[in-house]
Protein backbone atom coordinates (compact mmCIF):
# COMPACT_ATOMS: atom_id res chain seq x y z
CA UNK A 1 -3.02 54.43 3.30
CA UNK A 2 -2.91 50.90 1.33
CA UNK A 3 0.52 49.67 0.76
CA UNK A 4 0.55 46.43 -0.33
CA UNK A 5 -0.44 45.65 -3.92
CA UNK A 6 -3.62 44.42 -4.93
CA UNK A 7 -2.28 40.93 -5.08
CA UNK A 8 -1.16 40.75 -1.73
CA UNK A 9 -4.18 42.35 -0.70
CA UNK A 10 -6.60 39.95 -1.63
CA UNK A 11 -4.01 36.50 -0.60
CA UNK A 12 -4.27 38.65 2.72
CA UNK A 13 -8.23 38.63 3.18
CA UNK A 14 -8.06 35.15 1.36
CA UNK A 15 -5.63 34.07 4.48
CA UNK A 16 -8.30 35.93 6.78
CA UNK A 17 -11.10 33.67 5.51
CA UNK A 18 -9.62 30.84 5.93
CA UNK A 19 -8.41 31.76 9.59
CA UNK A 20 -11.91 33.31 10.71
CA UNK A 21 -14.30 32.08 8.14
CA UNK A 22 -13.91 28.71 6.45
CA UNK A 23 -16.92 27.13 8.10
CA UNK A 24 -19.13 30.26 7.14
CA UNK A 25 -17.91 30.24 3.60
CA UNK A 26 -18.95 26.32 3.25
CA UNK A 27 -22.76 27.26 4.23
CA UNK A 28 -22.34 30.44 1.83
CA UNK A 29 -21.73 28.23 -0.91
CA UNK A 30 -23.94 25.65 -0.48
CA UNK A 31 -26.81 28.18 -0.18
CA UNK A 32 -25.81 30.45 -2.75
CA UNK A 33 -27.44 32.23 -4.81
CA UNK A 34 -31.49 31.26 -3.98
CA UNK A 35 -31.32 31.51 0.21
CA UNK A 36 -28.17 33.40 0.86
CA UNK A 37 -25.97 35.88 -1.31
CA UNK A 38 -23.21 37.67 0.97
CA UNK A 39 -20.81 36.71 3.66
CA UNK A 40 -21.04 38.24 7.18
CA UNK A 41 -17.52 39.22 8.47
CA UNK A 42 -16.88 41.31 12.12
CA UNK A 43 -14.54 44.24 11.82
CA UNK A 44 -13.39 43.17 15.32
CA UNK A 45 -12.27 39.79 13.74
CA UNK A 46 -10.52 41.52 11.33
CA UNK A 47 -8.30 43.91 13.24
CA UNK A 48 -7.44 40.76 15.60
CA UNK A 49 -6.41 39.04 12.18
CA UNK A 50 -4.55 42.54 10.69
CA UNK A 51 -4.67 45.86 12.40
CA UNK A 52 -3.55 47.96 9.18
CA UNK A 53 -5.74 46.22 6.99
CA UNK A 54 -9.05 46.65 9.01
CA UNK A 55 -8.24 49.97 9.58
CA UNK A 56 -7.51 50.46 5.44
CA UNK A 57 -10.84 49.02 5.34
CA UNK A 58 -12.18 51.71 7.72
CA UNK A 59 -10.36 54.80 5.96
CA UNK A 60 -10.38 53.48 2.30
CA UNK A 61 -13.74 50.89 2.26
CA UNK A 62 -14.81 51.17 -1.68
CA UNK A 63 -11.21 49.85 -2.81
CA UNK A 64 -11.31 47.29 0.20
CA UNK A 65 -14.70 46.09 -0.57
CA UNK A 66 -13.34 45.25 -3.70
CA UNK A 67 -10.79 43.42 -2.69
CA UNK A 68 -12.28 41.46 -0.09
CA UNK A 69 -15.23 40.35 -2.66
CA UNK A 70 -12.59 39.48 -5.01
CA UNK A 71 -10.55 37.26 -2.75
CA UNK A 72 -13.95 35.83 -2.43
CA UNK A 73 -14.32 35.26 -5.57
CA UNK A 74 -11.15 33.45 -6.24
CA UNK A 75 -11.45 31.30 -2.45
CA UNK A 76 -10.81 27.67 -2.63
CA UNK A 77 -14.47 26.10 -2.75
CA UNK A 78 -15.20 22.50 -1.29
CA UNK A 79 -17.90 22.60 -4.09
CA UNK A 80 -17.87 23.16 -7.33
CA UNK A 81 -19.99 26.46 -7.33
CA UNK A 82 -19.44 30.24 -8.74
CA UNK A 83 -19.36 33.42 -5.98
CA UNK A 84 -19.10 35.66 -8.86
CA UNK A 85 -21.89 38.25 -7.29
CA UNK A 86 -21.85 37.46 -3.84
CA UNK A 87 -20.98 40.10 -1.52
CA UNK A 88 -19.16 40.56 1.73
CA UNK A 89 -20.99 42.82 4.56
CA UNK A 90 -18.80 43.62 7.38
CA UNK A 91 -20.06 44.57 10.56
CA UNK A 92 -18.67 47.44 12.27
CA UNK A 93 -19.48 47.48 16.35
CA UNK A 94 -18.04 50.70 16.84
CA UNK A 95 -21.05 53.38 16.33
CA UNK A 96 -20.93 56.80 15.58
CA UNK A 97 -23.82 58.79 17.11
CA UNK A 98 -25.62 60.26 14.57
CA UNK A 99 -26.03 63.80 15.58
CA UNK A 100 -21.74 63.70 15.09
CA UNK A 101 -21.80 63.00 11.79
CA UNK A 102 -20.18 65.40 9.52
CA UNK A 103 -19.41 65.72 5.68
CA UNK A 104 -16.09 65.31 6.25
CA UNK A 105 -15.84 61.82 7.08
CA UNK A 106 -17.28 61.50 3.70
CA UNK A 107 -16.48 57.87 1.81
CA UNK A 108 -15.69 56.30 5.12
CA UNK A 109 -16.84 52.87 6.79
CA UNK A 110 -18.86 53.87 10.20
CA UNK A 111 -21.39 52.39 12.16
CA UNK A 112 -24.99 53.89 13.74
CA UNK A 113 -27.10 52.20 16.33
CA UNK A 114 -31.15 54.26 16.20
CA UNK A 115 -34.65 53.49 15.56
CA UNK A 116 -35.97 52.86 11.95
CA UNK A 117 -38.65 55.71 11.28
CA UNK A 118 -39.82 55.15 8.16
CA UNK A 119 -39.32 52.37 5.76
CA UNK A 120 -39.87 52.60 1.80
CA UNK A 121 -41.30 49.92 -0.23
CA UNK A 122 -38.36 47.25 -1.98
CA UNK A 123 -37.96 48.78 -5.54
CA UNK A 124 -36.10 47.65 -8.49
CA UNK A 125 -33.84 49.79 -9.81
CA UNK A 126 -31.15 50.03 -12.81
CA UNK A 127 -27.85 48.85 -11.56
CA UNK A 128 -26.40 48.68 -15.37
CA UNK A 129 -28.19 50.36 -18.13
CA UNK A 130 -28.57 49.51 -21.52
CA UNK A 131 -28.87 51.73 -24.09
CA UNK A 132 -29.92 51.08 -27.78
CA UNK A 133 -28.68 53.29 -30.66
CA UNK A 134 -32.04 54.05 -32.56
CA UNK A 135 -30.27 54.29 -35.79
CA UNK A 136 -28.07 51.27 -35.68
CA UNK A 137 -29.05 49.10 -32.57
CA UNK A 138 -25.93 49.12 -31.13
CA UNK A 139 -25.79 48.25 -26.92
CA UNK A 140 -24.31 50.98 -24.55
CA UNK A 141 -23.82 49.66 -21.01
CA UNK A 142 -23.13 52.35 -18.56
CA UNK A 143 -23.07 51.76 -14.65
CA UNK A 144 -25.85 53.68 -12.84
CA UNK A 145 -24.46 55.36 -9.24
CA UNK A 146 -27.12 57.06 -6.51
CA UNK A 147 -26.92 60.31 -8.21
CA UNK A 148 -28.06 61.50 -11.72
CA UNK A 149 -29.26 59.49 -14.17
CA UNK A 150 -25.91 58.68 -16.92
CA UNK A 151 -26.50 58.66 -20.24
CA UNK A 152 -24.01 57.78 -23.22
CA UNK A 153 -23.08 60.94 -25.05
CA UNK A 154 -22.34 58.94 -28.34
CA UNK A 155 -23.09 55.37 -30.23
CA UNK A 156 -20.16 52.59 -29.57
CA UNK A 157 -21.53 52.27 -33.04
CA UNK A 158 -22.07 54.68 -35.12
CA UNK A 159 -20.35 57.02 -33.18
CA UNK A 160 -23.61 59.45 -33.66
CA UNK A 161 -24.86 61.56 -30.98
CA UNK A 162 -28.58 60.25 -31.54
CA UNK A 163 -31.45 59.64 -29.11
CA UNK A 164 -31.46 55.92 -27.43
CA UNK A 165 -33.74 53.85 -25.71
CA UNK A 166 -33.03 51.81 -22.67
CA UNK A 167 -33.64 48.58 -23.07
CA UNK A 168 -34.64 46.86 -20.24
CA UNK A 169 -34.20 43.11 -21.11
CA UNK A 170 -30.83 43.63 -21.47
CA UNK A 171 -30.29 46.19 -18.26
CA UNK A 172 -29.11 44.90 -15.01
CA UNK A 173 -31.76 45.54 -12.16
CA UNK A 174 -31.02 45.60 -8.32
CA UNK A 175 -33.54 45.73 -5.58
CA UNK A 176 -33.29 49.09 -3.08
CA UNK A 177 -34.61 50.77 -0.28
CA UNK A 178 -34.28 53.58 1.57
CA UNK A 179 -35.06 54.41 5.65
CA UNK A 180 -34.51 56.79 8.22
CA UNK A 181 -33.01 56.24 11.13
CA UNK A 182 -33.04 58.58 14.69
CA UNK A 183 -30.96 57.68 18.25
CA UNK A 184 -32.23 55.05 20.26
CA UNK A 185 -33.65 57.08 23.10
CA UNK A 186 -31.45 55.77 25.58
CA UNK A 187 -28.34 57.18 23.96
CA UNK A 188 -29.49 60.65 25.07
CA UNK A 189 -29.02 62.30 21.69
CA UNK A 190 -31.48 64.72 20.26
CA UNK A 191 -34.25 62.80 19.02
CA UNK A 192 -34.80 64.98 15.63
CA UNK A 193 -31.61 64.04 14.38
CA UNK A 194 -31.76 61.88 11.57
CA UNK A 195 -29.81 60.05 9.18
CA UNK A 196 -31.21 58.42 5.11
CA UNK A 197 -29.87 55.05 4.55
CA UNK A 198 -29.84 53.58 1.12
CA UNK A 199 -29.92 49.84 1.03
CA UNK A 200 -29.24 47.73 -2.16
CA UNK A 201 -30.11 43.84 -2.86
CA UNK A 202 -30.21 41.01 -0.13
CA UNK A 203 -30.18 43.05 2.36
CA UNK A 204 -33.20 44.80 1.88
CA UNK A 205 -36.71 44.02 2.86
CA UNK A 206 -35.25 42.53 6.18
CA UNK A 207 -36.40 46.10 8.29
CA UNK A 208 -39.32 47.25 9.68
CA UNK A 209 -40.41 50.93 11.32
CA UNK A 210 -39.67 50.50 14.95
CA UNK A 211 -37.46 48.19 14.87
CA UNK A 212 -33.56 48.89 16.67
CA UNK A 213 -30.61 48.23 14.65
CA UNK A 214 -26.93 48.65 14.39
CA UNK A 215 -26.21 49.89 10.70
CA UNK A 216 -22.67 49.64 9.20
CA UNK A 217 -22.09 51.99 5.92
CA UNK A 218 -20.10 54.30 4.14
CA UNK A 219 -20.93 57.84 4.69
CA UNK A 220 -21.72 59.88 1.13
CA UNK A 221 -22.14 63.33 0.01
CA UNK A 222 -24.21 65.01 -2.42
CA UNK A 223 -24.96 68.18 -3.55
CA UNK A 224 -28.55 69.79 -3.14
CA UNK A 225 -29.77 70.87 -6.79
CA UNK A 226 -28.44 75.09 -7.03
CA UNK A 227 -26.91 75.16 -3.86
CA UNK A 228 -23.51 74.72 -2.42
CA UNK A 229 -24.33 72.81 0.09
CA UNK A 230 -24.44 68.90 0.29
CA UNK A 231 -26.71 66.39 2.10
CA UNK A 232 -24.80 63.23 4.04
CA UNK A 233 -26.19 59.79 3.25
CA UNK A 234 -25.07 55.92 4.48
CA UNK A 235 -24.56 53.70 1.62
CA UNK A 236 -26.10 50.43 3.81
CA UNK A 237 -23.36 47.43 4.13
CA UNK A 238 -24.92 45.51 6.63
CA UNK A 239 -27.71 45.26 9.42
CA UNK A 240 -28.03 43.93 12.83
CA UNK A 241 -30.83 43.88 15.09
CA UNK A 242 -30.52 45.14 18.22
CA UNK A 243 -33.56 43.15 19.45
CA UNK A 244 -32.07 40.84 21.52
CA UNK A 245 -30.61 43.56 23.54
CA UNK A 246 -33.77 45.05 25.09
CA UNK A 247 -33.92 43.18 27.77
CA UNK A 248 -30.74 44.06 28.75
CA UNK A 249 -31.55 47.87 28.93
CA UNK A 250 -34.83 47.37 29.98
CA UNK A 251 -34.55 45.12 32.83
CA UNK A 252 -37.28 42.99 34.57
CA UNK A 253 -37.02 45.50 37.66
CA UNK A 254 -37.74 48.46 34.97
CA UNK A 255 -40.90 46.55 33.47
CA UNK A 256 -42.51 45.70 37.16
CA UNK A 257 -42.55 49.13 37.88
CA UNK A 258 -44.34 50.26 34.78
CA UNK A 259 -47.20 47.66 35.81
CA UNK A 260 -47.42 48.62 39.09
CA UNK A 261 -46.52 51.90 39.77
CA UNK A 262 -49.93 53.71 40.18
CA UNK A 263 -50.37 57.24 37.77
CA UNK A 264 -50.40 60.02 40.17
CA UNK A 265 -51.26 63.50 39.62
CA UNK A 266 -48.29 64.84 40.51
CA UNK A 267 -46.78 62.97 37.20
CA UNK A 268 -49.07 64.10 35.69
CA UNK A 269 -48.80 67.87 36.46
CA UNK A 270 -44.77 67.48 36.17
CA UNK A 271 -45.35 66.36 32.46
CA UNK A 272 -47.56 69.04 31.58
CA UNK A 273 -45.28 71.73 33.31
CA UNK A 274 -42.34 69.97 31.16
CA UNK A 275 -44.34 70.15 27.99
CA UNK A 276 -45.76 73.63 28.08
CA UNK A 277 -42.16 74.77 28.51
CA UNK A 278 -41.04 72.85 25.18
CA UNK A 279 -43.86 74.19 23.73
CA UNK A 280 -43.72 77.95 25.17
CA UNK A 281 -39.89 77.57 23.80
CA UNK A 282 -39.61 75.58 20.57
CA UNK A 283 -41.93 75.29 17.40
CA UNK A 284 -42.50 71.48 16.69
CA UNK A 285 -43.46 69.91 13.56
CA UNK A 286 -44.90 66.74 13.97
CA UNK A 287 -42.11 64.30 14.22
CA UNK A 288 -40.89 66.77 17.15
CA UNK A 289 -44.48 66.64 19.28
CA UNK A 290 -44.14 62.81 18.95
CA UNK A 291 -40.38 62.49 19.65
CA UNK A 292 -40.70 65.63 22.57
CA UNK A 293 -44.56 64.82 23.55
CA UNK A 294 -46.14 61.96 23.15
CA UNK A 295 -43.47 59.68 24.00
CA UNK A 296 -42.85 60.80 27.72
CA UNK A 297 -46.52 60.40 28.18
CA UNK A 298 -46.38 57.31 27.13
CA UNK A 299 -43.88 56.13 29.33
CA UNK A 300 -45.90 58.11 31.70
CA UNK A 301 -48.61 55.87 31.37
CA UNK A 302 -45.89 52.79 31.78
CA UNK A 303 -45.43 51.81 28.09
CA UNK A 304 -41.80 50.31 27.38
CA UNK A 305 -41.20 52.59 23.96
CA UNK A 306 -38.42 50.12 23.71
CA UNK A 307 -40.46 46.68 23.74
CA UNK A 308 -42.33 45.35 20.78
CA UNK A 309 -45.37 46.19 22.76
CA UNK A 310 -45.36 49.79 21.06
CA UNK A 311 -44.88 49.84 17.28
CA UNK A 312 -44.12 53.19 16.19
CA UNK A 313 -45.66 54.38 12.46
CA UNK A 314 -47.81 51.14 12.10
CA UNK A 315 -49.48 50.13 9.18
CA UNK A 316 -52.02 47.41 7.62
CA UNK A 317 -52.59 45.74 4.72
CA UNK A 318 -56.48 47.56 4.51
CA UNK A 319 -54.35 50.94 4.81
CA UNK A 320 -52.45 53.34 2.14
CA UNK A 321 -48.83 52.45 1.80
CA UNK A 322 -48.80 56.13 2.98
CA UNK A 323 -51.05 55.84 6.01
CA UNK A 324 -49.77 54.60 8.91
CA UNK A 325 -50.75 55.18 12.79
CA UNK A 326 -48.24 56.93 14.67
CA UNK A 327 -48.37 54.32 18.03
CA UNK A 328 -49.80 51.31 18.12
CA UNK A 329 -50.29 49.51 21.87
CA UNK A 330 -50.14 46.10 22.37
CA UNK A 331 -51.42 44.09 25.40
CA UNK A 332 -50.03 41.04 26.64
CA UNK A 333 -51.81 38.55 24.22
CA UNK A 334 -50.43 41.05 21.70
CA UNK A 335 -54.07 42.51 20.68
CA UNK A 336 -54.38 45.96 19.67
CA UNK A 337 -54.91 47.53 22.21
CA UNK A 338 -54.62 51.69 22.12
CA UNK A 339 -53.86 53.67 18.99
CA UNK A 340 -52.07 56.94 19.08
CA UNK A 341 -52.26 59.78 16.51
CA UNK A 342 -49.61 62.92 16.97
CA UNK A 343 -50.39 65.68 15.13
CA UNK A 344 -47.90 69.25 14.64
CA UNK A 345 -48.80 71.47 17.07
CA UNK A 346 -51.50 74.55 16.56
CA UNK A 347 -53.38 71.92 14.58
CA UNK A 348 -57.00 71.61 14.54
CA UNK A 349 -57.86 67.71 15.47
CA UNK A 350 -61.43 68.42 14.93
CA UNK A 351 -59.95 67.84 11.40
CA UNK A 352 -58.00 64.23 11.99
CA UNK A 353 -61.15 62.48 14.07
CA UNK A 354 -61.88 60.91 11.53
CA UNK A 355 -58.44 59.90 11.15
CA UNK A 356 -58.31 58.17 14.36
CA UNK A 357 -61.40 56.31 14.44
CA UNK A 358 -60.42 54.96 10.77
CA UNK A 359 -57.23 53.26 12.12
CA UNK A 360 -59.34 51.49 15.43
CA UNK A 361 -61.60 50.06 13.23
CA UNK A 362 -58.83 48.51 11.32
CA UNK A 363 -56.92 47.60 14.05
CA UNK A 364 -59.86 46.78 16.22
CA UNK A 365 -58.38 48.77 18.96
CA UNK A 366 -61.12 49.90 21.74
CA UNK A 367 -59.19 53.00 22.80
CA UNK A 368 -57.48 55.73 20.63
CA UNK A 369 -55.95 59.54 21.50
CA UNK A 370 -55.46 61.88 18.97
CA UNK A 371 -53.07 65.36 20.53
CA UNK A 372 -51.08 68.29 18.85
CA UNK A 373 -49.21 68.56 22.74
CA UNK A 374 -51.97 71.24 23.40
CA UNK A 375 -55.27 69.18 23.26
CA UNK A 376 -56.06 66.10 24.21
CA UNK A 377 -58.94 63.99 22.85
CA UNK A 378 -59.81 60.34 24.20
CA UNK A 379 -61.95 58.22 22.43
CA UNK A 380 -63.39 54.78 23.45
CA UNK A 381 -64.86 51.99 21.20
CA UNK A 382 -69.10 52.03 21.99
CA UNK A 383 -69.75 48.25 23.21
CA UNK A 384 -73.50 48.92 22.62
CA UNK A 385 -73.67 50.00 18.87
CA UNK A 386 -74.62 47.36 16.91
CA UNK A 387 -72.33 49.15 13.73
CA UNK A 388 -68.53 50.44 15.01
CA UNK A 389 -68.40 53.66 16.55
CA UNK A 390 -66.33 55.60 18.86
CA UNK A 391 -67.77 57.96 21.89
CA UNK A 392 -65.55 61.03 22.99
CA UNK A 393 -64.57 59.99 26.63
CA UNK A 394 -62.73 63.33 26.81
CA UNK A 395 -61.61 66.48 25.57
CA UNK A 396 -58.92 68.45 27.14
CA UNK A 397 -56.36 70.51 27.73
CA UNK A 398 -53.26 70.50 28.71
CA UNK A 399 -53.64 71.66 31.92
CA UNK A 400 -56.43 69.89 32.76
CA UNK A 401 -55.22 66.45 32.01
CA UNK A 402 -54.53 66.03 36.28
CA UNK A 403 -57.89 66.69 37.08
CA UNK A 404 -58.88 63.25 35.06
CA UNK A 405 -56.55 60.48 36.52
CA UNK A 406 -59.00 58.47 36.55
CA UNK A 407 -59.82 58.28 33.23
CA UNK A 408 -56.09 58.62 31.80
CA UNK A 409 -55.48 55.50 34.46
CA UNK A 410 -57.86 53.06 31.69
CA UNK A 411 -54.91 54.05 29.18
CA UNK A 412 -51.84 53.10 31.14
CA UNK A 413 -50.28 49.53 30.22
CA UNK A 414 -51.08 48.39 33.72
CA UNK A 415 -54.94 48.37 33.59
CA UNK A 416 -54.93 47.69 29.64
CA UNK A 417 -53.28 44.35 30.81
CA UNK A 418 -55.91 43.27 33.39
CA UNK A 419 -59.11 45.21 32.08
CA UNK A 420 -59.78 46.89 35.53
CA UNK A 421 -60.64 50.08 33.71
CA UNK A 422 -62.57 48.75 31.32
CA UNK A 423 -66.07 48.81 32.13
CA UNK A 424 -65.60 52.39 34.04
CA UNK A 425 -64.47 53.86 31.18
CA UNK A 426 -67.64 52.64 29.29
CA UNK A 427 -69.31 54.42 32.09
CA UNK A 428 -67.38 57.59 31.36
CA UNK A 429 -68.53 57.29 27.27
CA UNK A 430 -72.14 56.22 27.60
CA UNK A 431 -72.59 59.45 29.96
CA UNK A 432 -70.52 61.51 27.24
CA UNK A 433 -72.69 59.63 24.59
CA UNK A 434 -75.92 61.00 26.28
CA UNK A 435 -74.53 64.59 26.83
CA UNK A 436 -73.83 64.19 23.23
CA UNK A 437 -77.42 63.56 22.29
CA UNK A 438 -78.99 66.56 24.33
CA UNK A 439 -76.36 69.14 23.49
CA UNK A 440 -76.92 68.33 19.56
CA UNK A 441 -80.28 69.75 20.15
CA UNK A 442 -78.91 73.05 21.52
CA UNK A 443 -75.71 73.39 20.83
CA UNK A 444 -74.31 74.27 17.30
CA UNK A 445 -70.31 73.23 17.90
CA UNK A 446 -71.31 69.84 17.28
CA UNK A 447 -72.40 70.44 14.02
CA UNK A 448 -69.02 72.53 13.73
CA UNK A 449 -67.17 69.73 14.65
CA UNK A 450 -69.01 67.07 12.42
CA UNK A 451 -68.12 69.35 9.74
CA UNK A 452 -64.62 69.72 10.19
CA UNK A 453 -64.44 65.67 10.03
CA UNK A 454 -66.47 65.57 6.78
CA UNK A 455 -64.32 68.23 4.96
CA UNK A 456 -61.78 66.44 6.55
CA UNK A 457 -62.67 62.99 5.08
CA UNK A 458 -62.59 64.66 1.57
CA UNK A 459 -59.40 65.94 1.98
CA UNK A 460 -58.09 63.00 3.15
CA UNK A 461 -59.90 60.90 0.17
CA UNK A 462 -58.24 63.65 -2.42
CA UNK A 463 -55.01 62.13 -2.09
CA UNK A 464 -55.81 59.85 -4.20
CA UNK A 465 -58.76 61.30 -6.41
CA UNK A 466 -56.61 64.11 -8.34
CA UNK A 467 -60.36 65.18 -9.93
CA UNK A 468 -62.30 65.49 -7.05
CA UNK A 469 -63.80 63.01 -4.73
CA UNK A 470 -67.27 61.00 -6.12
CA UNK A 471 -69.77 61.76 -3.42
CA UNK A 472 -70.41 58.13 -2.74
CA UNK A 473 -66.73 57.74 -1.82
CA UNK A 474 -67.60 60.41 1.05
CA UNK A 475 -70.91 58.74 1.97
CA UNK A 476 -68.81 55.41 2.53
CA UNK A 477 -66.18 57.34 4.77
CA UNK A 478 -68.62 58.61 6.60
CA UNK A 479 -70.46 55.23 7.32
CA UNK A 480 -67.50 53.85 8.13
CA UNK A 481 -66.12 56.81 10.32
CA UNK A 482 -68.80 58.75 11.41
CA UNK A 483 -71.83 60.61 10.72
CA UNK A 484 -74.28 58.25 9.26
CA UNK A 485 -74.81 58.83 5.71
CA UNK A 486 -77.98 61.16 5.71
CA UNK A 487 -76.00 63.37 8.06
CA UNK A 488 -72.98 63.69 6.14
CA UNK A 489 -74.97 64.34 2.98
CA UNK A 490 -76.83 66.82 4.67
CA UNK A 491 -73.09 68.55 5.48
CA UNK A 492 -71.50 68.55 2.66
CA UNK A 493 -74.65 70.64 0.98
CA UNK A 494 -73.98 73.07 3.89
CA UNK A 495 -70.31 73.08 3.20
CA UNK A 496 -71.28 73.79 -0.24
CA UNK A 497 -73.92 76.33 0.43
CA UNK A 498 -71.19 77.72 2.86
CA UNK A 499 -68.45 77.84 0.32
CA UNK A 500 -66.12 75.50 1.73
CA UNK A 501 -66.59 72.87 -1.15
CA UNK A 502 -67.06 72.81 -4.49
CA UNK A 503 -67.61 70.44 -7.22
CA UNK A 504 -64.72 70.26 -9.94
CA UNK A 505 -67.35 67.96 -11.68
CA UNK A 506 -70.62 66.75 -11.61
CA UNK A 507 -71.13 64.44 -8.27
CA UNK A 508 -67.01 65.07 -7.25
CA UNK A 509 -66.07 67.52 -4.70
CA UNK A 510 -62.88 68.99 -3.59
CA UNK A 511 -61.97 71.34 -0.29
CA UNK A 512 -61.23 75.01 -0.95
């Protein structure tokens, strides 16, 4: 509990700055408010400084946050210059692990070390709103908090309860974000834990997916809509990479051995014993088959997960905001190199091929794997086609993936980074390319599968085409992906004639 008045409170953390943080202040001010808006502080520096009052600060961190801004605020300044909304981020080095936390430490300071798994656009949002009385004019300000949306019940006015109008020239706007973090893998928790953070102002914008952070916030609560029960948020303070660490963990010994430690089959078969238990015992969505799945194999094939080398959920400027690859490989001149799409298991990837050779093209990756756990499907970049195209080097099952080292060998970060696989592998694919070509003639699951990627690509393109897809929009897809477009026009009549696709509209089709 706080004992000392607010008074003494803030000449305490004034006292602290000047003891820990004079220097850090100066550059603060000089900066402020263009390049640099809040002062960094360690907890650690703190309790050396005060034991009770970085522990207050721990218990009790709204009223402390207050304080420590304000003494701030009222600091002796070298310069003559305002810190009236600057803010002070303390760092807390002292993580929780995020699978322990629990409602009850609700409106407390705590720190999280994981992996950023998705990432939301910056967006502006109402810090202060103002509200204009439609019958008189008069201002309202209300506060906006992370839950509902407050509105003034009356007029400061007119006192009427009457409808009002926000007006946004005379609102207060903050920037926000929100992300998700999981464990770092090599804190051994369960990987589908999870954690929201909400971020507000300078510090967002500064994270990416993938990237390893220690997070320092205070833990909220809030009630699902019609239920009892209440989901746990951080409130984001401050952010530190955990970059610099990786080498650390992952040690040059670790790294040499991924490059040169040969894939066996044994591995191999020890992985897919592993997985069809997990798979036998547990139904995974899709975040599970990546976290449970396709991580371990690739490690397997001697990717660091932890290196910048593999950027998890990956995206481009030429892509959706909401499309991103799942993996993307890197070699050593930082190229794209292999990209990996994870789908839930008991999926059909005949439906997501398409998917997968979209993203290559973008990325101008030569190799790509698309899996649900159960399948496995290779594809390789065709160095003779004049236009981009990928060739099926293999389709698989579990199983079966030991009984084709060789070609899971051209994947593994050790022949990616000196190309001994590579023109073996084309070997592999212009063989599957001509298999291709005389089992078209004969064999009707081609056509099958061709299908499944065109009613595929319109599903995929009604995401964003509410009122059906315009057929040209498909035709392009499919140039870009896969049939040509006199084949994929051809399709989509026999997915009409089959009753698989309809047209809302003249020349727009949807999936049914």
């Amino acid at each position: 509990m706080v004992t000392m008045e607010s008074a003494e409170l803030i000449d305490r953390f004034k006292q602290f700055y000047h003891t820990y943080y004079r220097n850090e202040i100066g550059e603060l001010a000089q900066n402020y408010p263009s390049e640099q808006r809040s002062l960094y502080i360690s907890w650690n520096d703190l309790h050396q400084f005060d034991a009770d009052l970085a522990d207050d600060y721990r218990a009790q961190p709204d009223p402390l946050q207050e304080y420590a801004e304000e003494a701030l605020r009222v600091y002796d300044l070298p310069i003559d210059v305002g810190l009236d909304q600057a803010h002070v981020r303390i760092d807390l080095d002292d993580p929780t692990e995020i699978g322990q936390i629990r409602a009850r430490q609700h409106d407390q300071l705590m720190s999280v070390r994981g992996i950023t798994r998705e990432v939301t656009d910056v967006r502006s949002k109402i810090q202060q709103a103002a509200f204009e009385c439609q019958r008189c004019g008069t201002l309202t300000r209300i506060p906006q908090t992370d839950g509902d949306f407050q509105e003034p019940c009356e007029c400061q006015g007119c006192e009427r309860q009457d409808r009002f109008n926000v007006n946004t020239s005379q609102s207060e706007f903050v920037d926000s974000q929100e992300l998700t973090l999981i464990p770092l893998l090599e804190s051994g928790s369960a990987t589908e834990n999870e954690i929201t953070v909400r971020l507000k102002d300078d510090i967002t914008g500064e994270t990416s997916t993938g990237d390893r952070i220690r997070l320092t916030g205070v833990l909220r609560t809030r009630r699902q809509a019609g239920k009892s029960t209440v989901d746990i948020y951080l409130d984001g303070v401050s952010i530190i990479s955990l970059g610099d660490v990786q080498a650390e963990f992952w040690d040059a010994e670790y790294l040499d051995d991924a490059l040169t430690t040969p894939l066996t089959e044994n591995a191999i078969e020890s992985f897919a014993t592993r997985t069809r238990a997990i798979l036998t015992t547990q139904d995974l969505d899709e975040f599970g088959t990546q976290t449970k799945i396709i991580s371990p194999f690739i490690h397997l094939l001697g990717w660091n997960l932890y290196h910048p080398e593999v950027i998890l959920e990956h995206s481009s400027d030429s892509l959706n905001s909401r499309d991103r690859a799942d993996y993307a490989l890197l070699d050593e001149r930082s190229n794209y190199s292999v990209i990996i799409e994870a789908k839930q298991e008991g999926t059909r990837l005949n439906n997501h091929t398409g998917q997968l050779k979209r993203y290559m093209r973008i990325f101008g990756a030569e190799l790509g794997m698309l899996t649900n756990g159960e399948r496995y499907l290779f594809l390789c970049s065709d160095p003779d086609s004049d236009s981009p195209r990928e060739i099926t080097v293999l389709d698989c099952k579990l199983e079966d993936l030991s009984s084709h080292l060789g070609i899971l060998e051209a994947y593994t970060r050790r022949q990616r980074s000196n190309g001994d696989a590579h023109e073996s592998l084309h070997e592999i694919a212009e063989a599957n390319k001509e298999s291709d070509k005389k089992d078209s003639v004969t064999n009707s699951g081609d056509q099958d599968t061709t299908s499944a990627e065109v009613s595929s690509m319109i599903s995929e393109l009604e995401e964003s085409n509410g009122h059906g897809v315009p057929v040209p929009a498909v035709l392009d897809y499919a140039e870009e992906c896969g049939p040509t477009r006199e084949v994929a026009r051809d399709i989509i009549e026999s997915l009409q004639h089959g009753g698989k696709v309809y047209e809302p509209k003249e020349n727009h089709l949807r999936v049914i």
